[in-house]
PDB file of N, CA and C in Angstrom:
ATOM      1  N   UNK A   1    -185.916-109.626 127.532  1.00  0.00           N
ATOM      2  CA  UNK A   1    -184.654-110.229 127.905  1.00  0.00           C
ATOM      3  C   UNK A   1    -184.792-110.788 129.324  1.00  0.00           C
ATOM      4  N   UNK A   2    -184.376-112.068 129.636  1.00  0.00           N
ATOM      5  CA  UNK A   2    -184.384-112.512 130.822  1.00  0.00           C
ATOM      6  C   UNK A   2    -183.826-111.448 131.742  1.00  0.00           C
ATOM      7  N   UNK A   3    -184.499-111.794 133.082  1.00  0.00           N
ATOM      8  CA  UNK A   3    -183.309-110.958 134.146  1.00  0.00           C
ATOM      9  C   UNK A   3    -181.965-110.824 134.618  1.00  0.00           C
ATOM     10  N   UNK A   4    -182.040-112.549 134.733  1.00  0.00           N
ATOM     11  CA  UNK A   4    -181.038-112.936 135.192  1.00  0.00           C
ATOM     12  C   UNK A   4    -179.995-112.321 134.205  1.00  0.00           C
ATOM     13  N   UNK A   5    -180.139-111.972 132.616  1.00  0.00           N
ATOM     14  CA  UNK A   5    -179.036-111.506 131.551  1.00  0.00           C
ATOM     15  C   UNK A   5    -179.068-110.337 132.480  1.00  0.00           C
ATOM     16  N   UNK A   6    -180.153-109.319 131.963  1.00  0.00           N
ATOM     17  CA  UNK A   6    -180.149-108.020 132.491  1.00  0.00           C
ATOM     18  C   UNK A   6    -178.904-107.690 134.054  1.00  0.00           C
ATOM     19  N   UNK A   7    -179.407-108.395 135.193  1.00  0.00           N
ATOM     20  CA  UNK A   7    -178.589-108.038 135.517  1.00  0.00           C
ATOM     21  C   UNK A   7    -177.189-108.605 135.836  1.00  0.00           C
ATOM     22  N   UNK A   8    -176.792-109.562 135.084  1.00  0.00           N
ATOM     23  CA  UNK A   8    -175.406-109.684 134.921  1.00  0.00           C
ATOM     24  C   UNK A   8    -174.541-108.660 134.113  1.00  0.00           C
ATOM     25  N   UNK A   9    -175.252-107.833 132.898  1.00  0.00           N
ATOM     26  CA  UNK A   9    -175.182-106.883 131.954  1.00  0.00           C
ATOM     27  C   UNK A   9    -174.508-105.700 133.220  1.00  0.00           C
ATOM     28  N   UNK A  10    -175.871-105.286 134.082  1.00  0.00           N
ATOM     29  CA  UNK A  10    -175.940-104.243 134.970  1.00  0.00           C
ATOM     30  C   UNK A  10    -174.689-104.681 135.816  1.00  0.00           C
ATOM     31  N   UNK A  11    -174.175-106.021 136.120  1.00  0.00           N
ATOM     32  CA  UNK A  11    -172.908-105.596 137.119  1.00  0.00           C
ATOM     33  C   UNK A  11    -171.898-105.195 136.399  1.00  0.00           C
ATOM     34  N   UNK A  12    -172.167-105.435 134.820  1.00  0.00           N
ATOM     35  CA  UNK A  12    -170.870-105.332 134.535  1.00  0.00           C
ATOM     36  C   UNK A  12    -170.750-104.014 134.349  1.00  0.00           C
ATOM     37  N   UNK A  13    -171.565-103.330 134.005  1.00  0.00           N
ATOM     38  CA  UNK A  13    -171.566-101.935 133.576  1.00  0.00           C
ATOM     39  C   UNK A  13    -171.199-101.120 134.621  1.00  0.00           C
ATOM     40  N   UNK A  14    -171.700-101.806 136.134  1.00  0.00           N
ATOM     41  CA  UNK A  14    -170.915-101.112 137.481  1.00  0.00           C
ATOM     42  C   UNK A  14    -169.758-100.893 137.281  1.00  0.00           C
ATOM     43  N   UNK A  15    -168.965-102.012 137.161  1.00  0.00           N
ATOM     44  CA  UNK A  15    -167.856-102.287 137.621  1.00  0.00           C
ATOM     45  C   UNK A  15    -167.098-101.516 136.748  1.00  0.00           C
ATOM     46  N   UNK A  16    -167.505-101.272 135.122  1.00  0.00           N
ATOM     47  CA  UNK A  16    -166.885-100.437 133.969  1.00  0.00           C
ATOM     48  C   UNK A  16    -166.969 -98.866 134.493  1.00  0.00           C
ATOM     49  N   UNK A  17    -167.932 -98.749 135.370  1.00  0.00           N
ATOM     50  CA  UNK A  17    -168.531 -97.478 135.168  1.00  0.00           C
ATOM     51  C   UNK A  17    -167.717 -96.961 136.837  1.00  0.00           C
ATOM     52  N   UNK A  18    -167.055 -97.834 137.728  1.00  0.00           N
ATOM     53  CA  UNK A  18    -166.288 -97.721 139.298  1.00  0.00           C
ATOM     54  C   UNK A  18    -165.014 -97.222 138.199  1.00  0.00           C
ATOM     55  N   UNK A  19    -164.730 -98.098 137.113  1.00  0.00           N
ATOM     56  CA  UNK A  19    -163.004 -98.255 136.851  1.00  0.00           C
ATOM     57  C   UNK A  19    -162.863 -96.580 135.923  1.00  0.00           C
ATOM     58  N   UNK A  20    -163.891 -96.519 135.618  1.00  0.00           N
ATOM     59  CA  UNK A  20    -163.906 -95.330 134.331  1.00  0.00           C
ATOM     60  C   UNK A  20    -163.981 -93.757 135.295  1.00  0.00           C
ATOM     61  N   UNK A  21    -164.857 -94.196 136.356  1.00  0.00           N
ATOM     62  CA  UNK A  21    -164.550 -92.711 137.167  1.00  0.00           C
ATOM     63  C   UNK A  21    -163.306 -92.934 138.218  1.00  0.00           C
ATOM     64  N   UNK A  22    -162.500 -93.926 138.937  1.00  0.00           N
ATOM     65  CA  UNK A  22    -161.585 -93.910 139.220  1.00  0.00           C
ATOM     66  C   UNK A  22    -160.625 -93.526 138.518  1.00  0.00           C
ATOM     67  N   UNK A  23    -160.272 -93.780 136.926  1.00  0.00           N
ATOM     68  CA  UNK A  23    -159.447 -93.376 136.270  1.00  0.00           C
ATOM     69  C   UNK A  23    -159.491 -91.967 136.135  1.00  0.00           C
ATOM     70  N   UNK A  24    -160.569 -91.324 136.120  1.00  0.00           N
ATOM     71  CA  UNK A  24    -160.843 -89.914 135.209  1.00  0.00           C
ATOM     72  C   UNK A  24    -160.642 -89.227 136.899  1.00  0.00           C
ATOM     73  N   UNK A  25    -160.722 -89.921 138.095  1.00  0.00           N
ATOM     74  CA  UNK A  25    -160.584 -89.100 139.053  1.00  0.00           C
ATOM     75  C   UNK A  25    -158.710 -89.346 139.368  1.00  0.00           C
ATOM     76  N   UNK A  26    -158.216 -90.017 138.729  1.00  0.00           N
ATOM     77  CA  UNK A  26    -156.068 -90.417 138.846  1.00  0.00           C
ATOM     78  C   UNK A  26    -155.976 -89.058 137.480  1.00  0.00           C
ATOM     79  N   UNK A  27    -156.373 -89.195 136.677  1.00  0.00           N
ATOM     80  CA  UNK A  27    -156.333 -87.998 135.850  1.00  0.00           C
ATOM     81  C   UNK A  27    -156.255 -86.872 136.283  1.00  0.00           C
ATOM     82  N   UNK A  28    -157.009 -86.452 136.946  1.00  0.00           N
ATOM     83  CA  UNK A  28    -157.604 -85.298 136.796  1.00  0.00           C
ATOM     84  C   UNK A  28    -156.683 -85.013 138.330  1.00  0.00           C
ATOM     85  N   UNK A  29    -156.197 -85.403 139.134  1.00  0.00           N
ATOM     86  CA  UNK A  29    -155.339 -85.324 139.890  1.00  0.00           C
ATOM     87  C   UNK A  29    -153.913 -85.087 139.381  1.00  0.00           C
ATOM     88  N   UNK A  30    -153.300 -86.110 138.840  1.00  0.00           N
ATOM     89  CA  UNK A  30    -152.246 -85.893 137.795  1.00  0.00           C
ATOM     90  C   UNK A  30    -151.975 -84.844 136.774  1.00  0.00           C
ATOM     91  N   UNK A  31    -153.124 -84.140 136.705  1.00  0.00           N
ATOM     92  CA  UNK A  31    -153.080 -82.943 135.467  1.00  0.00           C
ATOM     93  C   UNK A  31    -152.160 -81.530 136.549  1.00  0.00           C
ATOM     94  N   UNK A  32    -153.004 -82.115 137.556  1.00  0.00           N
ATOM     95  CA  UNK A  32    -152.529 -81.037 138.546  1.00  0.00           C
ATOM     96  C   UNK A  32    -151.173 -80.454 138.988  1.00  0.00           C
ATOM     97  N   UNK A  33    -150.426 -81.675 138.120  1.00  0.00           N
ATOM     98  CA  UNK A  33    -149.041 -81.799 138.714  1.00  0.00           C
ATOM     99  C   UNK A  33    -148.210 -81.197 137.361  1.00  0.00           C
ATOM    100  N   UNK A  34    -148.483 -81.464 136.685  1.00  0.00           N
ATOM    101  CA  UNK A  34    -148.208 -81.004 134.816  1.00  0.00           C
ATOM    102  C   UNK A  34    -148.612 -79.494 134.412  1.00  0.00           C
ATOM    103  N   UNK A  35    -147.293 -78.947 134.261  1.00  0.00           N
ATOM    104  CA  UNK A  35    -147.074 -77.240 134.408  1.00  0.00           C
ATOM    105  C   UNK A  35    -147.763 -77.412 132.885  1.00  0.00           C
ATOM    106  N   UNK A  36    -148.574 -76.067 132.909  1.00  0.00           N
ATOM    107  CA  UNK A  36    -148.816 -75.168 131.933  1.00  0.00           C
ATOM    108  C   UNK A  36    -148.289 -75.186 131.023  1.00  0.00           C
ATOM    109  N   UNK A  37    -148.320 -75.615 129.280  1.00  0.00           N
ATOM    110  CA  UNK A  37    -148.115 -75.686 128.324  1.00  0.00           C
ATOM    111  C   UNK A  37    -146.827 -76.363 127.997  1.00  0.00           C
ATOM    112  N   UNK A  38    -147.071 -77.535 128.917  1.00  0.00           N
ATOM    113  CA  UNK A  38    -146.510 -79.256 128.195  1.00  0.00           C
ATOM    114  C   UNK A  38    -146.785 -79.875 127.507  1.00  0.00           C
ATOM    115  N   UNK A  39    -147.165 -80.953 126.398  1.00  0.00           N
ATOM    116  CA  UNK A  39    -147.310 -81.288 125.826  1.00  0.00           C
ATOM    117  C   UNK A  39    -148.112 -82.570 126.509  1.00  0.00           C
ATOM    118  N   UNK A  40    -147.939 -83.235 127.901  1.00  0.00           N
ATOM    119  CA  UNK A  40    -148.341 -83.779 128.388  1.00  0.00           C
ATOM    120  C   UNK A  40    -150.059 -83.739 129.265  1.00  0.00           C
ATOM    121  N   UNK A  41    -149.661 -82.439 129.196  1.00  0.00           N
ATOM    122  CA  UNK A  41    -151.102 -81.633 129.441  1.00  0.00           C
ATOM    123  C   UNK A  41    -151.863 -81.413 128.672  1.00  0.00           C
ATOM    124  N   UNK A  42    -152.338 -81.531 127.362  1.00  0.00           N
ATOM    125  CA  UNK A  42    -153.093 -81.331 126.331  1.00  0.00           C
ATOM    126  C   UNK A  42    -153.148 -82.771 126.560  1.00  0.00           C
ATOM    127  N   UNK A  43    -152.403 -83.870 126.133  1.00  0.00           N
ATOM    128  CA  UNK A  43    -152.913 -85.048 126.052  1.00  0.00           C
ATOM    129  C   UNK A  43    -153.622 -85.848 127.367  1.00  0.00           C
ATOM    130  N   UNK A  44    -153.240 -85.008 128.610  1.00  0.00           N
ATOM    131  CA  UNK A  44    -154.402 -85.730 129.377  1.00  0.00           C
ATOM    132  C   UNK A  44    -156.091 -85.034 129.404  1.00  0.00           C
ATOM    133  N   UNK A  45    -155.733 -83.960 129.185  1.00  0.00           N
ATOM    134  CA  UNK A  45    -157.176 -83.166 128.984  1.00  0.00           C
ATOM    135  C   UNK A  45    -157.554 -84.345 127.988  1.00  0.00           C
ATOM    136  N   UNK A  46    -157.225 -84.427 126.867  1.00  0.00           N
ATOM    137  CA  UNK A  46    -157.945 -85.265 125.798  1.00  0.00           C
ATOM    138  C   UNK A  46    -158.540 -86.443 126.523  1.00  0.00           C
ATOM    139  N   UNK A  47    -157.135 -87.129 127.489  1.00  0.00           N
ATOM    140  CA  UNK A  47    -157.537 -88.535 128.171  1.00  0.00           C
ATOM    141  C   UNK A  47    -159.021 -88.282 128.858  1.00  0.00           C
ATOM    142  N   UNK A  48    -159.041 -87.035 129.596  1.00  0.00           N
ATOM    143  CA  UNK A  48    -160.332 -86.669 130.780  1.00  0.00           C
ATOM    144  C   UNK A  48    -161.586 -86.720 129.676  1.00  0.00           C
ATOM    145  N   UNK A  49    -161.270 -85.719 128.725  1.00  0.00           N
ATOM    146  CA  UNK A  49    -162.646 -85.850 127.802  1.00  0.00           C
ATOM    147  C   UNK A  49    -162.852 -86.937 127.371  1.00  0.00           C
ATOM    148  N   UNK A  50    -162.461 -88.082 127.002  1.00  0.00           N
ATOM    149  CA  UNK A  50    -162.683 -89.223 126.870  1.00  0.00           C
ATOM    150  C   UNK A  50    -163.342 -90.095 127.806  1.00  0.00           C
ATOM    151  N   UNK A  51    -162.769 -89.648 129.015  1.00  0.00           N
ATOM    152  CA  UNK A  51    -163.138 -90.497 130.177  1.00  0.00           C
ATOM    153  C   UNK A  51    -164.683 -90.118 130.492  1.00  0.00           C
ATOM    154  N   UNK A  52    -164.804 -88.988 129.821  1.00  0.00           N
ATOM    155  CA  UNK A  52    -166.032 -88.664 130.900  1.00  0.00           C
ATOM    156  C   UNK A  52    -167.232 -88.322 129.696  1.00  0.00           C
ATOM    157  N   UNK A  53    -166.944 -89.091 128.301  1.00  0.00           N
ATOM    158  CA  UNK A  53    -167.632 -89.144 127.208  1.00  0.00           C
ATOM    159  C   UNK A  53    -168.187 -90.822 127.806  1.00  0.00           C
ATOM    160  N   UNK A  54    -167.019 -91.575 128.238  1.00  0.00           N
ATOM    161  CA  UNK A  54    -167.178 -92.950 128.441  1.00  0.00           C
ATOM    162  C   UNK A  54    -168.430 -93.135 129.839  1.00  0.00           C
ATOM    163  N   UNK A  55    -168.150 -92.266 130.797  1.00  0.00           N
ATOM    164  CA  UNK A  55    -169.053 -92.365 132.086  1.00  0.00           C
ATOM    165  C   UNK A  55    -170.237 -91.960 131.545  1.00  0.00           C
ATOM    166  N   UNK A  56    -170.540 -91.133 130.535  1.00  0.00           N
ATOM    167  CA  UNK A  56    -171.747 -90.761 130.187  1.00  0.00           C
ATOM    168  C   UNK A  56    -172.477 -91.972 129.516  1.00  0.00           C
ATOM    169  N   UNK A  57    -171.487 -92.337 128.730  1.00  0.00           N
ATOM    170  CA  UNK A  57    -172.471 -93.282 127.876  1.00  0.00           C
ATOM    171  C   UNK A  57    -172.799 -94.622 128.938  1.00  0.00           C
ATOM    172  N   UNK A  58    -172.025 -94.971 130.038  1.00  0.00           N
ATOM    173  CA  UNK A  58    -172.024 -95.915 130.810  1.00  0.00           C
ATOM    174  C   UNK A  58    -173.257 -96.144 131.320  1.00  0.00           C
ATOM    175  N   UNK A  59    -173.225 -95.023 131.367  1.00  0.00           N
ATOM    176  CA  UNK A  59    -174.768 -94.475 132.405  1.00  0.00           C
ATOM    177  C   UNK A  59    -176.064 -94.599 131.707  1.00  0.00           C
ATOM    178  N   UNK A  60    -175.864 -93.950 130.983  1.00  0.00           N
ATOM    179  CA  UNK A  60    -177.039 -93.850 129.816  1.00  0.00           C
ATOM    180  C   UNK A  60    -177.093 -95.922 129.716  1.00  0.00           C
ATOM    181  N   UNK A  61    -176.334 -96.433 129.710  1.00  0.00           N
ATOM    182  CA  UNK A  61    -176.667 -97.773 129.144  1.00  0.00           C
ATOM    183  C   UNK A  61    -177.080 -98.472 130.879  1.00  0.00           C
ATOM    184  N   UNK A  62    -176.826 -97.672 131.960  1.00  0.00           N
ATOM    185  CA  UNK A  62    -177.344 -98.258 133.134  1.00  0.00           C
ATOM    186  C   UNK A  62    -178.555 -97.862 133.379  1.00  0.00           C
ATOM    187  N   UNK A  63    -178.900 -96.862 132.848  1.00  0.00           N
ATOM    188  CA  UNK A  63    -180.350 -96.380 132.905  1.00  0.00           C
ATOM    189  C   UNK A  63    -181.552 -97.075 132.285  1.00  0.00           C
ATOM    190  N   UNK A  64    -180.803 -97.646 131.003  1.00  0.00           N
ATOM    191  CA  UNK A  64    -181.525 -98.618 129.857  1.00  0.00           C
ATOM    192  C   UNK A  64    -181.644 -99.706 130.506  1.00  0.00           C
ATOM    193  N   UNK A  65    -180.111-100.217 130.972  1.00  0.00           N
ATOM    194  CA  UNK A  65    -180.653-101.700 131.891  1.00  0.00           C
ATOM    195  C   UNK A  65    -181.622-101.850 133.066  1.00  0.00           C
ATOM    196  N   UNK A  66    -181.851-100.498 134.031  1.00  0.00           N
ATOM    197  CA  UNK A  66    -182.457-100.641 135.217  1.00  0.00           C
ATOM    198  C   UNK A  66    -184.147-100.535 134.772  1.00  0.00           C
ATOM    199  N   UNK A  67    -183.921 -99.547 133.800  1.00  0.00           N
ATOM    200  CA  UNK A  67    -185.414 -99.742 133.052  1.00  0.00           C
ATOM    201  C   UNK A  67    -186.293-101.153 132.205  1.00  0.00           C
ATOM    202  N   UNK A  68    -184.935-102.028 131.910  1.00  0.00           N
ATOM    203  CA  UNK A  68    -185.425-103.152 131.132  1.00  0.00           C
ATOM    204  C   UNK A  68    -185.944-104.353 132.617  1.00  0.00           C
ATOM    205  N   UNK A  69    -184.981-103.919 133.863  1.00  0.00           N
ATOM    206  CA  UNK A  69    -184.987-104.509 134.750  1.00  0.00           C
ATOM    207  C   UNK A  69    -186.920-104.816 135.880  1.00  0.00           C
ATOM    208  N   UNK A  70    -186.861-103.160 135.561  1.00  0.00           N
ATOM    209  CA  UNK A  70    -187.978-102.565 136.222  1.00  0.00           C
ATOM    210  C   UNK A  70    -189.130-103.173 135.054  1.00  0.00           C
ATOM    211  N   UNK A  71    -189.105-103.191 134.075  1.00  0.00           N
ATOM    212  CA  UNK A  71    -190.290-103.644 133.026  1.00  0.00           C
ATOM    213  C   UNK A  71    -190.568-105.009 132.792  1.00  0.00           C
ATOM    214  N   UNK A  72    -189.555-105.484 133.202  1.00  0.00           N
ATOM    215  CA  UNK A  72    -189.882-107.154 132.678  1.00  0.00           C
ATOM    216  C   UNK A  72    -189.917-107.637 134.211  1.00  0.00           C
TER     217      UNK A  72
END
């Protein structure tokens, strides 16, 4: 794959991967505020596990790009 793709790929995945831990870090602040066995509180836990299923895979696909980067 050209570079120039590669790293246009790689900014974008930054910028997904700034917005995805900013969110999961407004979360995870906000949980803080949500008493003990609300209904609102189960559904942000869900939101956090999501968020941080999403940073994983982000990564994993920045690791792939910096490696395609480094090889070609």
């Amino acid at each position: 794959m050209a570079s120039w793709l590669v790293q246009r790929k790689l900014k974008k995945n930054v910028a997904q991967l700034r917005a995805a831990r900013e969110e999961l870090a407004v979360s995870e602040e906000q949980s803080l505020y949500i008493s003990e066995g609300e209904p609102d509180l189960e559904a942000m836990e869900r939101h956090r596990v999501v968020m941080r299923q999403r940073i994983t895979r982000l990564e994993a696909e920045q690791d792939a790009l910096l490696d395609q980067l480094g090889s070609g």
